[in-house]
Protein backbone atom coordinates (compact mmCIF):
# COMPACT_ATOMS: atom_id res chain seq x y z
CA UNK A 1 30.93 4.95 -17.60
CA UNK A 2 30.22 1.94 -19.73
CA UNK A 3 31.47 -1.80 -18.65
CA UNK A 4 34.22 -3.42 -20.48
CA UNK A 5 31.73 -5.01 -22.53
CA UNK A 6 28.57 -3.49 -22.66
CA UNK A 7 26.99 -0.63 -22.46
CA UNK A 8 23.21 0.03 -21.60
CA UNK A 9 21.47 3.60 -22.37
CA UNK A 10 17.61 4.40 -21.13
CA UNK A 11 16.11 7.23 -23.46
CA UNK A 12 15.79 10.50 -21.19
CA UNK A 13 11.99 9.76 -22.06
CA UNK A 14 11.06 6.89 -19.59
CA UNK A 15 14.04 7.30 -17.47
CA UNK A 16 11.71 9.15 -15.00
CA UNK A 17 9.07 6.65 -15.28
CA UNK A 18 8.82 4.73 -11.54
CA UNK A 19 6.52 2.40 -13.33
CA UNK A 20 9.37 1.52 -16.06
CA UNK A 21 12.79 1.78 -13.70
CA UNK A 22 10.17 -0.95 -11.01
CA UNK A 23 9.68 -3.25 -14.76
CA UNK A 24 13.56 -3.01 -15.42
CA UNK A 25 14.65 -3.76 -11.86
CA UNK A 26 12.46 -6.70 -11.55
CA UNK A 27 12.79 -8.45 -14.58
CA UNK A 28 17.02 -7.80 -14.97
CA UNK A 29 18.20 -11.00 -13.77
CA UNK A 30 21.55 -9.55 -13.35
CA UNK A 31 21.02 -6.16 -11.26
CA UNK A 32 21.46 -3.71 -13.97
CA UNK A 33 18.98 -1.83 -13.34
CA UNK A 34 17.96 -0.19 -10.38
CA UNK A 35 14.85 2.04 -9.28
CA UNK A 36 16.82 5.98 -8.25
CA UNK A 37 15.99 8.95 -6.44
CA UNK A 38 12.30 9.86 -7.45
CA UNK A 39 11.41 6.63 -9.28
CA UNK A 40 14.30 7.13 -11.91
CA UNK A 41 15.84 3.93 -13.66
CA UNK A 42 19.38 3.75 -12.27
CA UNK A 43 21.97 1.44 -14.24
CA UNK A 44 24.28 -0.45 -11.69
CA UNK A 45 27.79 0.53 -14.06
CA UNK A 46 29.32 -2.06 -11.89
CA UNK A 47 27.14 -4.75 -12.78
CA UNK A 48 27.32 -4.00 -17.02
CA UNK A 49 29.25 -6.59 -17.71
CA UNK A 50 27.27 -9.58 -16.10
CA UNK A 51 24.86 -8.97 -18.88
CA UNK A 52 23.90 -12.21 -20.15
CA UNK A 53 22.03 -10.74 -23.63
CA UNK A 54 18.83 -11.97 -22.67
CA UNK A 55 16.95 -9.00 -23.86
CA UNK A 56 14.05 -8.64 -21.17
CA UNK A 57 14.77 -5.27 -20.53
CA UNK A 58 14.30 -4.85 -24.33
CA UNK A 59 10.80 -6.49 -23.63
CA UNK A 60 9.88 -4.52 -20.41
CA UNK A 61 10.51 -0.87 -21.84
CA UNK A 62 9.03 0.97 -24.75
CA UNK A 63 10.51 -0.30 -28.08
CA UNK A 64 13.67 1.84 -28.54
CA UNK A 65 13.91 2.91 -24.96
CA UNK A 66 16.49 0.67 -23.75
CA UNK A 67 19.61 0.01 -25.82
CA UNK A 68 22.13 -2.24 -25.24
CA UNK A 69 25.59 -2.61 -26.84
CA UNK A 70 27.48 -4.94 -27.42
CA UNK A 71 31.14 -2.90 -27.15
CA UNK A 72 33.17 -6.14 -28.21
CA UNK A 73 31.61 -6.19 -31.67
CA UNK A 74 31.82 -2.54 -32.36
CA UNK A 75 29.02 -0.83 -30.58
CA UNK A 76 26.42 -3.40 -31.75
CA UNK A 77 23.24 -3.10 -30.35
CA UNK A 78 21.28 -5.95 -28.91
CA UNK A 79 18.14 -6.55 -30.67
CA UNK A 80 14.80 -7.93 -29.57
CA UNK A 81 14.37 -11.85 -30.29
């Protein structure tokens, strides 16, 4: 369940990666992201809406991997800098 204003999505490709969900968790500085069960990136629903746009998790995952939208300007995605 998305936040009231955004929305993040991990690509079923690196959302088993331990290596990736450790990156995400560490550099998030909002707790979005979480490492799972098994190493899996885990998003914190009930911290989506802290998001402060700064795009690190954009950085820290494979280009296209992470998406995050914007759901107050139509679904817009965040884009890297």
């Amino acid at each position: 369940m998305p936040g009231t204003f955004i929305d993040v999505e991990v690509d079923d490709t690196i959302a088993g990666d331990a290596a990736v969900a450790a990156k995400l968790a560490e550099v998030c500085p909002v707790d979005i992201f979480a490492v799972g069960d098994g190493g899996r990136v885990q998003i914190v629903e009930e911290n989506l809406d802290e998001c402060v746009l700064c795009g690190l998790c954009l950085e820290a995952a494979p280009a296209g991997a992470v998406r995050v939208r914007k759901l107050y300007d139509d679904g817009a995605l965040l884009t890297r800098a």
